[in-house]
C-alpha atoms as a PDB file:
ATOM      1  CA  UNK A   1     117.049  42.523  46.348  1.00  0.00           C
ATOM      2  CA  UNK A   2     117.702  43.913  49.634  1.00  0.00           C
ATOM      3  CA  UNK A   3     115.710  47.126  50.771  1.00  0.00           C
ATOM      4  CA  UNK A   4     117.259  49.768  53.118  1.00  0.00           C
ATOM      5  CA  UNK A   5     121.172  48.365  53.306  1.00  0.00           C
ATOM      6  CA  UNK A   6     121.806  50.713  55.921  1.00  0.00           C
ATOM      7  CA  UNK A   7     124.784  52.131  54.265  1.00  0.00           C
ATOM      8  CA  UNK A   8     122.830  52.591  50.935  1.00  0.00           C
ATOM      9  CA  UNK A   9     120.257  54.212  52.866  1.00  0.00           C
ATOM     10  CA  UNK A  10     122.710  56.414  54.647  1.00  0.00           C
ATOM     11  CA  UNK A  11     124.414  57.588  51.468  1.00  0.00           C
ATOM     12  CA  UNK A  12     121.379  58.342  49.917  1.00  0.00           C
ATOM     13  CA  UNK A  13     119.554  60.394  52.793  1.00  0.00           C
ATOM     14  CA  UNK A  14     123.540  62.264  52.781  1.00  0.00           C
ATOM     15  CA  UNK A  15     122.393  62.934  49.037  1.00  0.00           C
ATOM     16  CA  UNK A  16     118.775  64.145  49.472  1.00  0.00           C
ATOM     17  CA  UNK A  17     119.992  66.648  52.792  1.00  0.00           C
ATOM     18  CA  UNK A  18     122.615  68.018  50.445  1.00  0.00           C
ATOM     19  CA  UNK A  19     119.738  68.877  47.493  1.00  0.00           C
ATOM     20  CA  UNK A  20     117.176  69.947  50.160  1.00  0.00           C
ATOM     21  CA  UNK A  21     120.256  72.621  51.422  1.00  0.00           C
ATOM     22  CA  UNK A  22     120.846  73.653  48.298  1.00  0.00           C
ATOM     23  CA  UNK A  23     117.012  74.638  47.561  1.00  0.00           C
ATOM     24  CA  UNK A  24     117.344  76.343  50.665  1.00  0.00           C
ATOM     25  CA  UNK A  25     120.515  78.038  49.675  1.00  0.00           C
ATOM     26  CA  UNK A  26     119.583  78.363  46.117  1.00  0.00           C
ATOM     27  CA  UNK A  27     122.512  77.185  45.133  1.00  0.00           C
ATOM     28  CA  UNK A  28     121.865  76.140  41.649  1.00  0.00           C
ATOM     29  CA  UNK A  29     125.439  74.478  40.852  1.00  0.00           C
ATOM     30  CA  UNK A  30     124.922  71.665  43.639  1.00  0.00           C
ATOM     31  CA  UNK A  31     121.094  71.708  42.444  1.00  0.00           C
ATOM     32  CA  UNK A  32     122.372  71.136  39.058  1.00  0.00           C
ATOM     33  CA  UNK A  33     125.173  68.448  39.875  1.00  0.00           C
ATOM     34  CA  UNK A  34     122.703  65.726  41.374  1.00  0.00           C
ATOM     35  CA  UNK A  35     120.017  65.989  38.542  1.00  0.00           C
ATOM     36  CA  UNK A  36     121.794  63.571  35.947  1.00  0.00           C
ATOM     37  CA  UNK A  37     123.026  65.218  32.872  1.00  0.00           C
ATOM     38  CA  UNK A  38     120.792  63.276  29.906  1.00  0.00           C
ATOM     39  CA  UNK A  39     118.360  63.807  27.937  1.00  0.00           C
ATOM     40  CA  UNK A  40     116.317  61.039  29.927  1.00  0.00           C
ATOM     41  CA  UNK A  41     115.967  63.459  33.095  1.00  0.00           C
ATOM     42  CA  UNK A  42     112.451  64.805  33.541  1.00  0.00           C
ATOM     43  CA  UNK A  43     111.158  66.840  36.412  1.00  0.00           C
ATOM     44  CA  UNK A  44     107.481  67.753  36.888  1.00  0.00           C
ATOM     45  CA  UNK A  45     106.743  71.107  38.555  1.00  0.00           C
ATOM     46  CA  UNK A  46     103.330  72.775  39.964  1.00  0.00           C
ATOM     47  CA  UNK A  47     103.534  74.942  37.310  1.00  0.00           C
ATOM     48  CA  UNK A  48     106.342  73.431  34.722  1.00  0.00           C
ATOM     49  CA  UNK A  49     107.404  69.827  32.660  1.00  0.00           C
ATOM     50  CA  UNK A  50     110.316  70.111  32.133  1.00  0.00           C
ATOM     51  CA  UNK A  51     112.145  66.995  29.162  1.00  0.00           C
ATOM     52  CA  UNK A  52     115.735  67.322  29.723  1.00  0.00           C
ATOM     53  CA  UNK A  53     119.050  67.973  31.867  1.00  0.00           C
ATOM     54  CA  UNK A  54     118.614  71.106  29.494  1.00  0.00           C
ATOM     55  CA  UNK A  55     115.609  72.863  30.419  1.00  0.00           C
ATOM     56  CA  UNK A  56     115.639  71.479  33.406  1.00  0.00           C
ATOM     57  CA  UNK A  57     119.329  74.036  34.275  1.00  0.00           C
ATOM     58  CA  UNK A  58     117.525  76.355  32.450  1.00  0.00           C
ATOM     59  CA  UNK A  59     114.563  76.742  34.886  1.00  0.00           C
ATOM     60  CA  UNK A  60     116.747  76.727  37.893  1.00  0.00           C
ATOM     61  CA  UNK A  61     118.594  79.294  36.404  1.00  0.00           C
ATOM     62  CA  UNK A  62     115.367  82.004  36.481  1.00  0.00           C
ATOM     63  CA  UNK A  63     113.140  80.347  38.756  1.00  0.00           C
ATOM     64  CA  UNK A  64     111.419  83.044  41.480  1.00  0.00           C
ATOM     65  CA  UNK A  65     113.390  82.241  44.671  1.00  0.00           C
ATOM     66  CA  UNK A  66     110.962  84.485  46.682  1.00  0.00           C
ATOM     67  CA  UNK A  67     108.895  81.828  48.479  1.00  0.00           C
ATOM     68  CA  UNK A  68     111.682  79.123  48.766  1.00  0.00           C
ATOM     69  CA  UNK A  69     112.007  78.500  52.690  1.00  0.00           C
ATOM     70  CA  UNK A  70     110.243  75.560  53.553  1.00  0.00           C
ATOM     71  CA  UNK A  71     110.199  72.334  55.862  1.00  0.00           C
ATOM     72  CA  UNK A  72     109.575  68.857  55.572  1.00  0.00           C
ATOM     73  CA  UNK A  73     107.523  66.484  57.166  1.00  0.00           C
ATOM     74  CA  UNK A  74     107.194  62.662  56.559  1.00  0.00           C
ATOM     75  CA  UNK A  75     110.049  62.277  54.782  1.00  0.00           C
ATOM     76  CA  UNK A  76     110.258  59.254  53.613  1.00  0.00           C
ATOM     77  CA  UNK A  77     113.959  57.684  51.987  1.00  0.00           C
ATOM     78  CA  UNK A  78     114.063  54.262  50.688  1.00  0.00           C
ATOM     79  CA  UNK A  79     116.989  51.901  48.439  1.00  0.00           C
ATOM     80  CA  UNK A  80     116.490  49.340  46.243  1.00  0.00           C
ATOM     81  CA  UNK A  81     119.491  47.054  46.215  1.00  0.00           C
ATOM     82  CA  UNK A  82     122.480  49.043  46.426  1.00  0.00           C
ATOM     83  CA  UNK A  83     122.125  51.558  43.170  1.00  0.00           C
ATOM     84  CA  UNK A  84     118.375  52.220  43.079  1.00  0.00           C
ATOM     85  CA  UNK A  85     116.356  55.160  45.541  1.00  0.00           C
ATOM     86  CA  UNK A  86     113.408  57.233  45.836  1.00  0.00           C
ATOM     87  CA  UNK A  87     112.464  59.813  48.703  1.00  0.00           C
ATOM     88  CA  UNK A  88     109.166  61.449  49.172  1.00  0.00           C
ATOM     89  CA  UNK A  89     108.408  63.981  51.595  1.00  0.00           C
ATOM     90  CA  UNK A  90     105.737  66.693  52.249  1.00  0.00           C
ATOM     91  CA  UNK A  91     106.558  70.429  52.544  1.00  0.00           C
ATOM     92  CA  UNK A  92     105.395  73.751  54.029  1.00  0.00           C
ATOM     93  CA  UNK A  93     106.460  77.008  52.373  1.00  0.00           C
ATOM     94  CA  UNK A  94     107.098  79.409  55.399  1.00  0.00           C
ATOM     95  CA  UNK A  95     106.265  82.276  53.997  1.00  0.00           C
ATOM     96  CA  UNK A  96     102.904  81.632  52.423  1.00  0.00           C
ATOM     97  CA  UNK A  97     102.294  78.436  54.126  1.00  0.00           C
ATOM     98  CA  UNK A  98     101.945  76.656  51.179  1.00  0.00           C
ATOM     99  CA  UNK A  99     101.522  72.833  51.414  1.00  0.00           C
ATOM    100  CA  UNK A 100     103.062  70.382  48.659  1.00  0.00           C
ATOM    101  CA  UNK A 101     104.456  66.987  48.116  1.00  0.00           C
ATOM    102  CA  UNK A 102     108.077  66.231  46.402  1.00  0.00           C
ATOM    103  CA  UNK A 103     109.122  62.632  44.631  1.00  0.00           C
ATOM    104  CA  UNK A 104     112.900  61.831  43.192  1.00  0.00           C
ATOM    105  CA  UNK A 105     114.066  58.770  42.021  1.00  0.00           C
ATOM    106  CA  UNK A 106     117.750  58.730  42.630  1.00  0.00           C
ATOM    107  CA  UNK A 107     120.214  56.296  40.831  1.00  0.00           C
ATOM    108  CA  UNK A 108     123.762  56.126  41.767  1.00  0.00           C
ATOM    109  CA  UNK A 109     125.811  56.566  38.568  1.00  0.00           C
ATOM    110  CA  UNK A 110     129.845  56.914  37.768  1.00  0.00           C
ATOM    111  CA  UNK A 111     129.648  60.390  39.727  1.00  0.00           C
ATOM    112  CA  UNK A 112     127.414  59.308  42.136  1.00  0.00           C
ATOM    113  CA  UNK A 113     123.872  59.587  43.641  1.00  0.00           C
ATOM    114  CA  UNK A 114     121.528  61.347  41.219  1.00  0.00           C
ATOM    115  CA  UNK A 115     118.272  62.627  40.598  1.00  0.00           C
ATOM    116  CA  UNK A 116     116.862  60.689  37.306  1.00  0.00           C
ATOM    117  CA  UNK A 117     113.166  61.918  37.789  1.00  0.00           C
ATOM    118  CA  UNK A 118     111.408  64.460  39.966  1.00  0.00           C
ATOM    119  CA  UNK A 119     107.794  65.601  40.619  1.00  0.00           C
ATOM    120  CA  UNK A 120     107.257  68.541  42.827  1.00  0.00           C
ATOM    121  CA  UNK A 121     103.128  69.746  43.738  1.00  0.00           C
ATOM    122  CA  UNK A 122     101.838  72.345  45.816  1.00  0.00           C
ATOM    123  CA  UNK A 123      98.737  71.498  47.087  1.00  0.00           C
ATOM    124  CA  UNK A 124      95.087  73.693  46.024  1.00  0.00           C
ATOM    125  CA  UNK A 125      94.796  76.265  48.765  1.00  0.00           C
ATOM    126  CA  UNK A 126      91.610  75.272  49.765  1.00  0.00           C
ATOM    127  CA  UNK A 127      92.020  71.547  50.459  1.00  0.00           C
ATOM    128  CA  UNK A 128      91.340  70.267  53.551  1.00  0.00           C
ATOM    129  CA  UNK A 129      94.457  69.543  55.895  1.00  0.00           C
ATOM    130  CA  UNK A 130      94.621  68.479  59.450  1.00  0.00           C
ATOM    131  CA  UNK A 131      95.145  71.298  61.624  1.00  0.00           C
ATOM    132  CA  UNK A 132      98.946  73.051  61.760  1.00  0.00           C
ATOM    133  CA  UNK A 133      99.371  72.110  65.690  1.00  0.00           C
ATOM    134  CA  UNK A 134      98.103  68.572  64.915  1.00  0.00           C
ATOM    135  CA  UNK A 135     100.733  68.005  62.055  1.00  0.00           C
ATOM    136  CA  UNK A 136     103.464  69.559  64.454  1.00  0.00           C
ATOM    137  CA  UNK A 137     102.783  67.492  67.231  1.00  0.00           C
ATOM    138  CA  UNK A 138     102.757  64.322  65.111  1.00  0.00           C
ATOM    139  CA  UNK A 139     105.596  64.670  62.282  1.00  0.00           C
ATOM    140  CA  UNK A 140     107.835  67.549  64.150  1.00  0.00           C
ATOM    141  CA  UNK A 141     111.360  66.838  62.344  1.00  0.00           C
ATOM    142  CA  UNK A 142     113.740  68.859  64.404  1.00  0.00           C
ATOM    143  CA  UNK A 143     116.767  67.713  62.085  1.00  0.00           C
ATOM    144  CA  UNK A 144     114.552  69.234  58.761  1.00  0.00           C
ATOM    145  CA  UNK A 145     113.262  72.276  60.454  1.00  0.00           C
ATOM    146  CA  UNK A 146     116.764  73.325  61.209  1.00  0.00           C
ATOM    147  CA  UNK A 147     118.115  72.527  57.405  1.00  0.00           C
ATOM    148  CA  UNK A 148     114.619  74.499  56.345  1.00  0.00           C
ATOM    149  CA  UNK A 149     115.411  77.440  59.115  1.00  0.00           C
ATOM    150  CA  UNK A 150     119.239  77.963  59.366  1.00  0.00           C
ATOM    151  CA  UNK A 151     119.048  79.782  55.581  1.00  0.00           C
ATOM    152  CA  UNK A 152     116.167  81.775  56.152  1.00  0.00           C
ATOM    153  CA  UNK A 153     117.847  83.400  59.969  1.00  0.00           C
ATOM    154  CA  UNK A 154     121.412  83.881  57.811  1.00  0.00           C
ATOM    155  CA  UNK A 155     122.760  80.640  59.614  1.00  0.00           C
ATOM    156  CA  UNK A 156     125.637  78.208  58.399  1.00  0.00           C
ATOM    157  CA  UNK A 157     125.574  75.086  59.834  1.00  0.00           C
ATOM    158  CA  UNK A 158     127.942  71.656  59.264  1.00  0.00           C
ATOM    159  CA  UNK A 159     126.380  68.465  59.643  1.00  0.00           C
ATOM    160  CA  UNK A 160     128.419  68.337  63.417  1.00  0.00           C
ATOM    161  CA  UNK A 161     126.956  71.427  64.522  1.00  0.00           C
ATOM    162  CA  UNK A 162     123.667  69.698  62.877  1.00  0.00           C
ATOM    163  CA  UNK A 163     123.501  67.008  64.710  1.00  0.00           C
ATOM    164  CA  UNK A 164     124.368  69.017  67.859  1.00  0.00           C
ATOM    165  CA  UNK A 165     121.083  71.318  67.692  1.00  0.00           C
ATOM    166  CA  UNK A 166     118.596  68.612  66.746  1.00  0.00           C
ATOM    167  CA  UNK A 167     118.347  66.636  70.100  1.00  0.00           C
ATOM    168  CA  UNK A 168     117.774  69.910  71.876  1.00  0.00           C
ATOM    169  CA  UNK A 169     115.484  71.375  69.672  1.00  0.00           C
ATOM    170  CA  UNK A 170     113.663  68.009  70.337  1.00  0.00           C
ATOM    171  CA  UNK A 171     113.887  68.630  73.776  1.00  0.00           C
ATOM    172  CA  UNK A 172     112.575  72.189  73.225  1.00  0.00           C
ATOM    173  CA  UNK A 173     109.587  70.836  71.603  1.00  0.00           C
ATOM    174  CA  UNK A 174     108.351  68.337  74.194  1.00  0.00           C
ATOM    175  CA  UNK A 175     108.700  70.857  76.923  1.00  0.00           C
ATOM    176  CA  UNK A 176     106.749  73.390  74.969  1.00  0.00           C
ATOM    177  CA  UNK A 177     103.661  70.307  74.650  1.00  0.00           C
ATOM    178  CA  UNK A 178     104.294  70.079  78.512  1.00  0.00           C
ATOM    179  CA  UNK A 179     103.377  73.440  79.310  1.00  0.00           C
ATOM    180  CA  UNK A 180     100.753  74.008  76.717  1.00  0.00           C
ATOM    181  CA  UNK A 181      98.929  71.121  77.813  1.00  0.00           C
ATOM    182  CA  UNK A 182      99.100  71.819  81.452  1.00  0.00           C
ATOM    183  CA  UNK A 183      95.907  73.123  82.700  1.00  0.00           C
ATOM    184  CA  UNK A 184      96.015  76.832  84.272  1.00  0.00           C
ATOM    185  CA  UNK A 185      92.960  78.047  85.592  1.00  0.00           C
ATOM    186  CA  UNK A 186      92.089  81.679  84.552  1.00  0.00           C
ATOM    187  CA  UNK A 187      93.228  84.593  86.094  1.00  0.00           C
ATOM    188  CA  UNK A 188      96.051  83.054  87.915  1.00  0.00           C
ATOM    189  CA  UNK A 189      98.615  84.109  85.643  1.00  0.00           C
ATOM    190  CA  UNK A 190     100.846  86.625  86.864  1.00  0.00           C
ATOM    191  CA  UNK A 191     103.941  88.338  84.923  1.00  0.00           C
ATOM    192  CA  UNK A 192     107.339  87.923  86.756  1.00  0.00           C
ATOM    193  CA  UNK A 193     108.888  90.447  88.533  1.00  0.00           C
ATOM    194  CA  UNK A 194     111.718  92.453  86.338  1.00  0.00           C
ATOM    195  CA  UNK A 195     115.067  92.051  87.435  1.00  0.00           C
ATOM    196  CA  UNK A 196     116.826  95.560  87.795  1.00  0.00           C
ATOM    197  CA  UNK A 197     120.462  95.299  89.718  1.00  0.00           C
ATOM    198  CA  UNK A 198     121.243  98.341  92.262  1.00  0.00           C
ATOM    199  CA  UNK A 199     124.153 100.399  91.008  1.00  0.00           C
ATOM    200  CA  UNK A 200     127.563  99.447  92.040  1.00  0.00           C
ATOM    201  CA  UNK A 201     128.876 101.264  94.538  1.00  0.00           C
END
């Protein structure tokens, strides 16, 4: 069995962006389309098990969309052979900053990739997690923070425009370490002068 064909892998992380922007979107149709219509589907909630294509529509369909922007970190996509998956990732709710973890096993069928089985967790409040800047700096996904982001700001972005953004996001980010890390002693910060054009004449 080989792991990770590259195109395997490839079709599969296609599959799991398309899910993730429809959670964003709530868009329950695409939601519903890659969970695999049997009885054998199961998907474990924070709150909910749910046995079932069934009741597992039937939650989507009510479900409280009110804290649904999130991002990933440490995603993690990987293929057995050519018709087995699972991808694993870690999330942060950004409005409540609520931290969880998210399993699928996909399986491609006649209609394609789906989701056979699903766990989704939000972690207790109180557990202990390295700090926010910490987890930034290490695991900053500028490709899933835009997915997570361009729904919340009213944004609709193709995979070209995508995959345009990301590098300079990246970019973004390290110059943004740069400065914060450069030392500046106190009181030598000054605000810049305002720009104000004379009046044409």
């Amino acid at each position: 069995m080989e792991i990770n064909i590259p195109e395997i892998l490839a079709e599969v992380t296609q599959a799991f962006r398309r899910y993730e922007a429809a959670l964003m979107a709530n868009d329950v149709a695409v939601l519903n389309e890659l969970f695999w219509e049997a009885d054998e589907t199961i998907r474990y909630g924070p709150q909910e098990a749910l046995y079932g294509y069934a009741e597992i529509a039937g939650y989507r369909s009510g479900r409280d969309v009110s804290d649904i922007a999130r991002d990933l970190t440490r995603t993690v996509v990987t293929t057995y052979g050519r018709d087995h998956a699972t991808a694993f990732t870690e999330y942060r709710r950004l409005s409540s900053g609520r931290r969880g973890r998210q399993s699928q096993t996909w399986v491609r069928m006649p209609d394609g990739w789906r989701v056979v089985a699903a766990h989704v967790s939000l972690l207790p409040v109180s557990d202990p997690r390295p700090s926010e800047d910490a987890m930034a700096a290490s695991a900053f996904d500028p490709d899933a923070f835009i997915r997570a982001a361009a729904p919340a700001l009213g944004l609709d972005l193709d995979e070209e425009r995508i995959a345009a953004v990301a590098p300079y996001l990246a970019i973004a980010r390290e110059m943004a370490e740069l400065l914060e890390a450069a030392p500046v002693p106190e009181g030598t910060l000054a605000l810049a002068p305002v720009y104000a054009p004379e009046e044409t004449r």
